[in-house]
Each structure stands twice: as structure tokens, then as C-alpha cells.
Protein backbone atom coordinates (compact mmCIF):
# COMPACT_ATOMS: atom_id res chain seq x y z
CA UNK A 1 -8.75 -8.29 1.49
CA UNK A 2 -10.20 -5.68 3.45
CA UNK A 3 -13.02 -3.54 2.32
CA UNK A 4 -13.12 -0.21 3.65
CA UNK A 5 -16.26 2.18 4.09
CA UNK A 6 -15.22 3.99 0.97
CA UNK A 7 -15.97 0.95 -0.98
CA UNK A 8 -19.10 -0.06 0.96
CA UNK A 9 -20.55 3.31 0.77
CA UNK A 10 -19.77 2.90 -3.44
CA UNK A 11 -22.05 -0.50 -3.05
CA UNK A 12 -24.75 1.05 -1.29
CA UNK A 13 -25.43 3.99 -3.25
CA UNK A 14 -25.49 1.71 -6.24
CA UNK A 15 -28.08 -0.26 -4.36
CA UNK A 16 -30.40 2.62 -3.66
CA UNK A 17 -29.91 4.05 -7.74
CA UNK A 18 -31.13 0.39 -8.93
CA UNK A 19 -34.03 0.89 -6.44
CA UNK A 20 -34.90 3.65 -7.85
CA UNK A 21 -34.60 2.19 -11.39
CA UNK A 22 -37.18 -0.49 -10.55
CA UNK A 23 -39.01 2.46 -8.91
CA UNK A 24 -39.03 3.69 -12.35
CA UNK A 25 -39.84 0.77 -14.22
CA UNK A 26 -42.81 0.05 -11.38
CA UNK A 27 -44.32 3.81 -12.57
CA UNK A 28 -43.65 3.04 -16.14
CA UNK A 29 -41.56 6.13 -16.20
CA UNK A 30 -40.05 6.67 -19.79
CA UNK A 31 -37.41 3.97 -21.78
CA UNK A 32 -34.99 7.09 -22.21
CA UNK A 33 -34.98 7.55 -18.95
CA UNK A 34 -34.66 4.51 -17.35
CA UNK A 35 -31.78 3.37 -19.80
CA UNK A 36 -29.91 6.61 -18.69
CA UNK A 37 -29.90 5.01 -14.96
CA UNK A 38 -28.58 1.69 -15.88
CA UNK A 39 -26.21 3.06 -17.55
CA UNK A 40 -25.37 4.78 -15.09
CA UNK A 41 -25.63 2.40 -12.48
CA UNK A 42 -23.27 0.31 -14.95
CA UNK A 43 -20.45 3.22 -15.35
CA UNK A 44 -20.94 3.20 -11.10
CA UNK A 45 -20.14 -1.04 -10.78
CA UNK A 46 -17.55 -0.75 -13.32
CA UNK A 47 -15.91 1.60 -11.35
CA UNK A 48 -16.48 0.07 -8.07
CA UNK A 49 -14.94 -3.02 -9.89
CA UNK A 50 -11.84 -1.07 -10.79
CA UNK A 51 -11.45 0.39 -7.34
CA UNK A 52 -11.35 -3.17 -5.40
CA UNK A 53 -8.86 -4.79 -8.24
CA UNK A 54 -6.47 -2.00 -7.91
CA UNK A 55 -6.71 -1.86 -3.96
CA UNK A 56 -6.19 -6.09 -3.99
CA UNK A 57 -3.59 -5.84 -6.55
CA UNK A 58 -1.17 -2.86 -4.04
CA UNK A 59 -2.09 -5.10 -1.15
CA UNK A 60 -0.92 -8.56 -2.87
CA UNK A 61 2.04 -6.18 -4.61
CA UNK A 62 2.80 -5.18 -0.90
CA UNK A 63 2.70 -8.67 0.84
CA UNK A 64 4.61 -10.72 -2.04
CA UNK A 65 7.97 -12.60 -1.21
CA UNK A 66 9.28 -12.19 -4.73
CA UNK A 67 9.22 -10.90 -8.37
CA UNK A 68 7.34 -13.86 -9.62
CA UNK A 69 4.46 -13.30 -6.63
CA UNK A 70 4.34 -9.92 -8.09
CA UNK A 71 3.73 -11.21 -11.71
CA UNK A 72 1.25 -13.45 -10.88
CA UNK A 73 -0.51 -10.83 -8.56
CA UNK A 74 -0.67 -8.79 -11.54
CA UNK A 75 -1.90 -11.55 -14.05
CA UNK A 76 -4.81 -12.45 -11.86
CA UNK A 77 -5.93 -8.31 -11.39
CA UNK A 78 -5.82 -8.06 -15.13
CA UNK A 79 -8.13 -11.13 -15.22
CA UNK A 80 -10.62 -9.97 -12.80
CA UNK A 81 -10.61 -6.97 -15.28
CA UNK A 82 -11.21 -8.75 -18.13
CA UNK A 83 -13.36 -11.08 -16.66
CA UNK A 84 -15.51 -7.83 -15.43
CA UNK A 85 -16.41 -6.97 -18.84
């Protein structure tokens, strides 16, 4: 599979909001506040998650030979999206 900047750029800003959660844990910045950020941060990966299962699954949709390749492209994305939880 190819990952495109979109996706990337998703990975990256999630990488400078959990910096800045440590950043907040580091200053001993409020519980409330910090738990809003991870959460956050979560709602961001879960998304990211969704975005690169539903991109694999058109591509392996697009390249399969038959109905049954189609199926079993489908069972594995549902998988990775259970298994994501």
C-alpha cells in the first residue's frame, strides 16, 4: 500500500499533540486538561486508523481477480477495525 502525504501529515500532527501532552505532564499542567488531549489524540489515531483501512480495502477491492478476493479483502479490513479497538 501506498501512503500518501495526506496520511503522513495525519501521523505527524499526532506526533507533535502527544509532545505536547508530555509537555504537559513535564509542567504538571492540570489532569482535566491533559485527559482532554489524549483523548483527543485518541479520536485523531482512530481516525487515522479508519482512513488507511478504507484506502487498503478500495485498493485491494480495485486489484482483486474475483468475487471471493473481494470478500476476503473485506473480511481482513473489518478485522484491522476490530482489531483497532
Amino acid at each position: 500500500m501506498e501512503y500518501n502525504d495526506a496520511m503522513k501529515n495525519r501521523v505527524k500532527r499526532l506526533e507533535g499533540q502527544l509532545r505536547g501532552v508530555l509537555k504537559m505532564m513535564e509542567e504538571g499542567k492540570d489532569c482535566k486538561d491533559v485527559i482532554t488531549q489524549l483523548s483527543a489524540s485518541r479520536s485523531a489515531i482512530d481516525r487515522t486508523i479508519g482512513l488507511v483501512v478504507s484506502s487498503n480495502l478500495v485498493e485491494c477491492i480495485q486489484d482483486a481477480d474475483d468475487s471471493q478476493d473481494k470478500e476476503d479483502s473485506i473480511n481482513e479490513a473489518v478485522q484491522l477495525l476490530v482489531k483497532s479497538r
